[in-house]
Protein backbone atom coordinates (compact mmCIF):
# COMPACT_ATOMS: atom_id res chain seq x y z
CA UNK A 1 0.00 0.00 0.00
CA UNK A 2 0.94 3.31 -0.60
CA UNK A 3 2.25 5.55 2.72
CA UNK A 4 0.20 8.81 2.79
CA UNK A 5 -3.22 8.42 1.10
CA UNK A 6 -4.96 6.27 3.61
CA UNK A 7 -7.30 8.36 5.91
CA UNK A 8 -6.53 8.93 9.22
CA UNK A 9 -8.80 6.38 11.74
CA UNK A 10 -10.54 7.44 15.08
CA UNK A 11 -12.47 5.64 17.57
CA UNK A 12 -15.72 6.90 18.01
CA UNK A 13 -18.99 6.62 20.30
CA UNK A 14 -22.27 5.60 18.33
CA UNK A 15 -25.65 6.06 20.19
CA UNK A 16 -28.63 4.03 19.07
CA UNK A 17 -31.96 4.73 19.78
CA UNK A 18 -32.52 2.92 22.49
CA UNK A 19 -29.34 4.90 24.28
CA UNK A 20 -26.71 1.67 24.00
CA UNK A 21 -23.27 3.10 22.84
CA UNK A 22 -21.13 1.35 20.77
CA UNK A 23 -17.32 2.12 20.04
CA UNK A 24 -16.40 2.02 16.42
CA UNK A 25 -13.68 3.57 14.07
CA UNK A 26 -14.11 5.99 11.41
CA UNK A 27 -12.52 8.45 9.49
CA UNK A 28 -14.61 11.22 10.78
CA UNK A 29 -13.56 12.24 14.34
CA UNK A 30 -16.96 12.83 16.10
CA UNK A 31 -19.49 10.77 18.07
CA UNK A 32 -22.56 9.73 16.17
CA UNK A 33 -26.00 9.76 17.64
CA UNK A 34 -28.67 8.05 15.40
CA UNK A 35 -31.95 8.56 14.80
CA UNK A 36 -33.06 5.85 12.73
CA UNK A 37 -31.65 2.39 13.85
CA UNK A 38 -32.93 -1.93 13.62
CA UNK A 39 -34.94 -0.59 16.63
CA UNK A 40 -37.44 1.69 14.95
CA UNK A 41 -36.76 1.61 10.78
CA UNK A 42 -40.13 0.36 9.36
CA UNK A 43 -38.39 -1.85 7.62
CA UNK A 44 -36.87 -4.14 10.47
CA UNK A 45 -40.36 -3.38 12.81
CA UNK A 46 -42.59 -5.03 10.79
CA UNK A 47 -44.65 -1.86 10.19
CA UNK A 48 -44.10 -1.04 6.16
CA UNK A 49 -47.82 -0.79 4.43
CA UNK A 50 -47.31 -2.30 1.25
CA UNK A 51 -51.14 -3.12 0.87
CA UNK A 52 -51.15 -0.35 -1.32
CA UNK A 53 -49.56 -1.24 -4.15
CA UNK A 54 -50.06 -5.29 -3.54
CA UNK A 55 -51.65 -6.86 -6.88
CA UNK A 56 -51.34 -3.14 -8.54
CA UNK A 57 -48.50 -4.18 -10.80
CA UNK A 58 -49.79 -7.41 -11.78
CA UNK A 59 -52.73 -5.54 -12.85
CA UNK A 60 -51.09 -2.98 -15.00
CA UNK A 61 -49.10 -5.86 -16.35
CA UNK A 62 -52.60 -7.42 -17.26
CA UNK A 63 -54.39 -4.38 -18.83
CA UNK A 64 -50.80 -3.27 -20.90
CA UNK A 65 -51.16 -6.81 -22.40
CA UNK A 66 -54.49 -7.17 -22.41
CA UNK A 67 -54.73 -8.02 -26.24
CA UNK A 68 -52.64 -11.05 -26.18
CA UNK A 69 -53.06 -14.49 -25.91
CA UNK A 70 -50.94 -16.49 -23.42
C-alpha cells in the first residue's frame, strides 16, 4: 500500500436509539448519535404498508397486455 493516502482512523462513540453506545472507528472524528436504527426503521419493525400497491403491478401488467393471448 501506498504511505500517505490512507485516511486517518478514530475511535468513536455511536448512540442508538434505544441509548446503548457502541465504540467504532471511522474516518470522521466525532461521536454519532442516530436517529433511525434496527430498533425503529419500518423496515426491520414489521410496520411497512405495502397493501397499497399489492396486486397493482400485476394488474397494470394485465391491462398493458391485455390483447394477447398467453
Amino acid at each position: 500500500m501506498k504511505k500517505g493516502i490512507h485516511p486517518e482512523y478514530y475511535e468513536i462513540n455511536v448512540t442508538t436509539t434505544d441509548g446503548k453506545t457502541v465504540k467504532m472507528y471511522s474516518s470522521v472524528n466525532r461521536d454519532l448519535v442516530l436517529s433511525m436504527d434496527n430498533l425503529n426503521h419500518p423496515a426491520w419493525t414489521g410496520q411497512r404498508n405495502n397493501d397499497s400497491v399489492k396486486g397493482k403491478r400485476a394488474a397494470e401488467f394485465k391491462n398493458k397486455f391485455a390483447g394477447f393471448n398467453f
